[in-house]
C-alpha atoms as a PDB file:
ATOM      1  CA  UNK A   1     150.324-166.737 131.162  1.00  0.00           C
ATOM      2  CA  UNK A   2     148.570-168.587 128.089  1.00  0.00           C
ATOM      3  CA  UNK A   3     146.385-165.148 127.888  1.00  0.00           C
ATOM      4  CA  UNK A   4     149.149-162.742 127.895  1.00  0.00           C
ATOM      5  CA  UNK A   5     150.944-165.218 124.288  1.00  0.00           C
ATOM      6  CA  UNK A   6     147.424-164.840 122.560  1.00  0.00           C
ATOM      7  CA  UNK A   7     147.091-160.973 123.083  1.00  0.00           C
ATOM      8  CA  UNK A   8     150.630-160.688 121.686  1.00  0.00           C
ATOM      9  CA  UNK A   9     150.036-162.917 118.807  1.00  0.00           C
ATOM     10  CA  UNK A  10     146.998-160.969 118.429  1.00  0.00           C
ATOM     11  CA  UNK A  11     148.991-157.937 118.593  1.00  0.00           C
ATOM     12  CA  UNK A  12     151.404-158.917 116.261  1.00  0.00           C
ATOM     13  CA  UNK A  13     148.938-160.085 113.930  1.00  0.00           C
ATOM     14  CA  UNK A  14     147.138-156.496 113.791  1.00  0.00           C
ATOM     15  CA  UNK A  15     150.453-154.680 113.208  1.00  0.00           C
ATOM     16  CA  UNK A  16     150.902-157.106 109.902  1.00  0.00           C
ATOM     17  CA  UNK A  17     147.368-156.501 109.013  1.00  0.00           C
ATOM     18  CA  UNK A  18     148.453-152.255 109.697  1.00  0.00           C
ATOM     19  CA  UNK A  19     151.595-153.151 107.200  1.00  0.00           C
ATOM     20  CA  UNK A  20     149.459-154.535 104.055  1.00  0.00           C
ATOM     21  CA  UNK A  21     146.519-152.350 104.557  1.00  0.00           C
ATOM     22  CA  UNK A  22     149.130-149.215 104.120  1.00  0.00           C
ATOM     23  CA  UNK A  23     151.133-150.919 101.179  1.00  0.00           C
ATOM     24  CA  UNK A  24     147.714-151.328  99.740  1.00  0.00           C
ATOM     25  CA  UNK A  25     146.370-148.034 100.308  1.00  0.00           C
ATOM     26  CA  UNK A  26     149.563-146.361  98.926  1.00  0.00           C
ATOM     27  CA  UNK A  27     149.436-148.580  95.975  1.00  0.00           C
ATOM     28  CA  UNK A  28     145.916-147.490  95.319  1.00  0.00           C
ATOM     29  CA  UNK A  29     147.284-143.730  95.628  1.00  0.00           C
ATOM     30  CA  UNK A  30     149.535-144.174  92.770  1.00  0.00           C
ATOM     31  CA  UNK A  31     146.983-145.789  90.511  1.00  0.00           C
ATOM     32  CA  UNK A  32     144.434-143.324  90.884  1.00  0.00           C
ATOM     33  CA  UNK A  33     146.371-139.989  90.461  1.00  0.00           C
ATOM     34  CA  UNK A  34     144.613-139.601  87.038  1.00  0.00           C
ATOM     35  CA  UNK A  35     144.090-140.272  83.503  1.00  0.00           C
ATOM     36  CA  UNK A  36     147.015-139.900  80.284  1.00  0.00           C
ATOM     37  CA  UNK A  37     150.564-139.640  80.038  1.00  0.00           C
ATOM     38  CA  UNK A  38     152.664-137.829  83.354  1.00  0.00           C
ATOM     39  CA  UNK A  39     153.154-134.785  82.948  1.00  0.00           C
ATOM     40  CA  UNK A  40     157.209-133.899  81.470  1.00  0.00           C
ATOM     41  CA  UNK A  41     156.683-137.546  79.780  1.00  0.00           C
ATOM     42  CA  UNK A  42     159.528-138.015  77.426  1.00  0.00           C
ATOM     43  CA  UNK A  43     156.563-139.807  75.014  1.00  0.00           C
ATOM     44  CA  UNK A  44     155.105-135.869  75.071  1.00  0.00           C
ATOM     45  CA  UNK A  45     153.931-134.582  71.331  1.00  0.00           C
ATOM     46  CA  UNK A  46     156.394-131.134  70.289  1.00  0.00           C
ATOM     47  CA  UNK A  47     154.153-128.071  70.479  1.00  0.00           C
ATOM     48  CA  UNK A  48     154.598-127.881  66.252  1.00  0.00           C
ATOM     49  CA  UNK A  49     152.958-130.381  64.208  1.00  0.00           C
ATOM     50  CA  UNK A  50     155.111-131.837  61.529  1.00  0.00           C
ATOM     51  CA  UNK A  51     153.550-131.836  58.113  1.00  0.00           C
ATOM     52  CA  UNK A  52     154.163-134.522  55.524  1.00  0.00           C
ATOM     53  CA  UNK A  53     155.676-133.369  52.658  1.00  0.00           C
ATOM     54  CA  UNK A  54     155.498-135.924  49.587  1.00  0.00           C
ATOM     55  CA  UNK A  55     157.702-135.613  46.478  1.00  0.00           C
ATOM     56  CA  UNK A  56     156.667-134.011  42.986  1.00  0.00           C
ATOM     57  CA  UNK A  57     157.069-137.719  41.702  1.00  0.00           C
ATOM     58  CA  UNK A  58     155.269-139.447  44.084  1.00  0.00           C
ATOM     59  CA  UNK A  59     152.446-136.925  43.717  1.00  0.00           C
ATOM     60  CA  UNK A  60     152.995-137.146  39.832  1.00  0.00           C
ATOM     61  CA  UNK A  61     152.582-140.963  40.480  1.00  0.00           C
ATOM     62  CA  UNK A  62     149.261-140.729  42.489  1.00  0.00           C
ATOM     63  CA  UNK A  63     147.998-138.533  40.172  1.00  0.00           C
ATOM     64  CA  UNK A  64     148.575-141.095  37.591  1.00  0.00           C
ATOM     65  CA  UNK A  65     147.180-143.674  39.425  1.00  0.00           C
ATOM     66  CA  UNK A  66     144.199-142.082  40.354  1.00  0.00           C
ATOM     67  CA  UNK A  67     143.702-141.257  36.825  1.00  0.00           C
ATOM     68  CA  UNK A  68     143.703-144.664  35.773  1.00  0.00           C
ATOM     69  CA  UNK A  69     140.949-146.060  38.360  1.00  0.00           C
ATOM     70  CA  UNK A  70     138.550-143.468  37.181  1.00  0.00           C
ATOM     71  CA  UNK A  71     139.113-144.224  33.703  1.00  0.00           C
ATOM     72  CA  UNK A  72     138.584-148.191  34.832  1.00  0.00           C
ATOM     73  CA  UNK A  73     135.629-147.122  37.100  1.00  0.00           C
ATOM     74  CA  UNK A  74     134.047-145.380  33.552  1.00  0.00           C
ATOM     75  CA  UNK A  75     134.988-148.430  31.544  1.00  0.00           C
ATOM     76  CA  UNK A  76     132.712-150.719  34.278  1.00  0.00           C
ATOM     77  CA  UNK A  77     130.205-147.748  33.642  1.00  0.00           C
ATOM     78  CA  UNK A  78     129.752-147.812  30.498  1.00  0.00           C
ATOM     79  CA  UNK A  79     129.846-151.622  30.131  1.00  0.00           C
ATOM     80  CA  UNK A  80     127.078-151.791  32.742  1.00  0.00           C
ATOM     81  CA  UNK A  81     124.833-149.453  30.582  1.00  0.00           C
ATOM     82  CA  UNK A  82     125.202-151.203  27.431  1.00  0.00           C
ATOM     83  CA  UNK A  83     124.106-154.371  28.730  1.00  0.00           C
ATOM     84  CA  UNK A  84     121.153-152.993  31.270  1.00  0.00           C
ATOM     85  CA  UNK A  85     119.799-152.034  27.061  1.00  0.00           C
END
């Protein structure tokens, strides 16, 4: 009698090993379907690209700022000159 209680403890331990080996083999499926976003992702890029637009007075404004670091850049230049003479 004592053998026939360890084969079914035995047996019931193998169908709980069965159990987590295919919760961890279906858990490994999902992980490795592949690389990126799912496809119909709701994250997806639209097929257009939008293009930044700025303003004529921010350009204007870059434009003046731009202006005045190369005039500082030739001020540094020119300082640098005299006193290398």
């Amino acid at each position: 009698m004592e053998v026939n209680r360890i084969i079914q403890e035995i047996d019931a331990q193998i169908a709980k090993l069965q159990q987590a080996r295919e919760l961890l083999s279906g858990a490994a499926a999902k992980v490795s379907k592949g690389r990126g976003r799912p496809k119909g992702s709701k994250n997806a890029k639209s097929a257009t690209p939008r293009t930044r637009k700025i303003s004529p007075e921010g350009r204007k404004r870059i434009a003046e700022a731009m202006k005045r670091r190369w005039a500082e850049r030739r001020k540094q230049t020119a300082k640098a000159s005299t006193a290398a003479k």
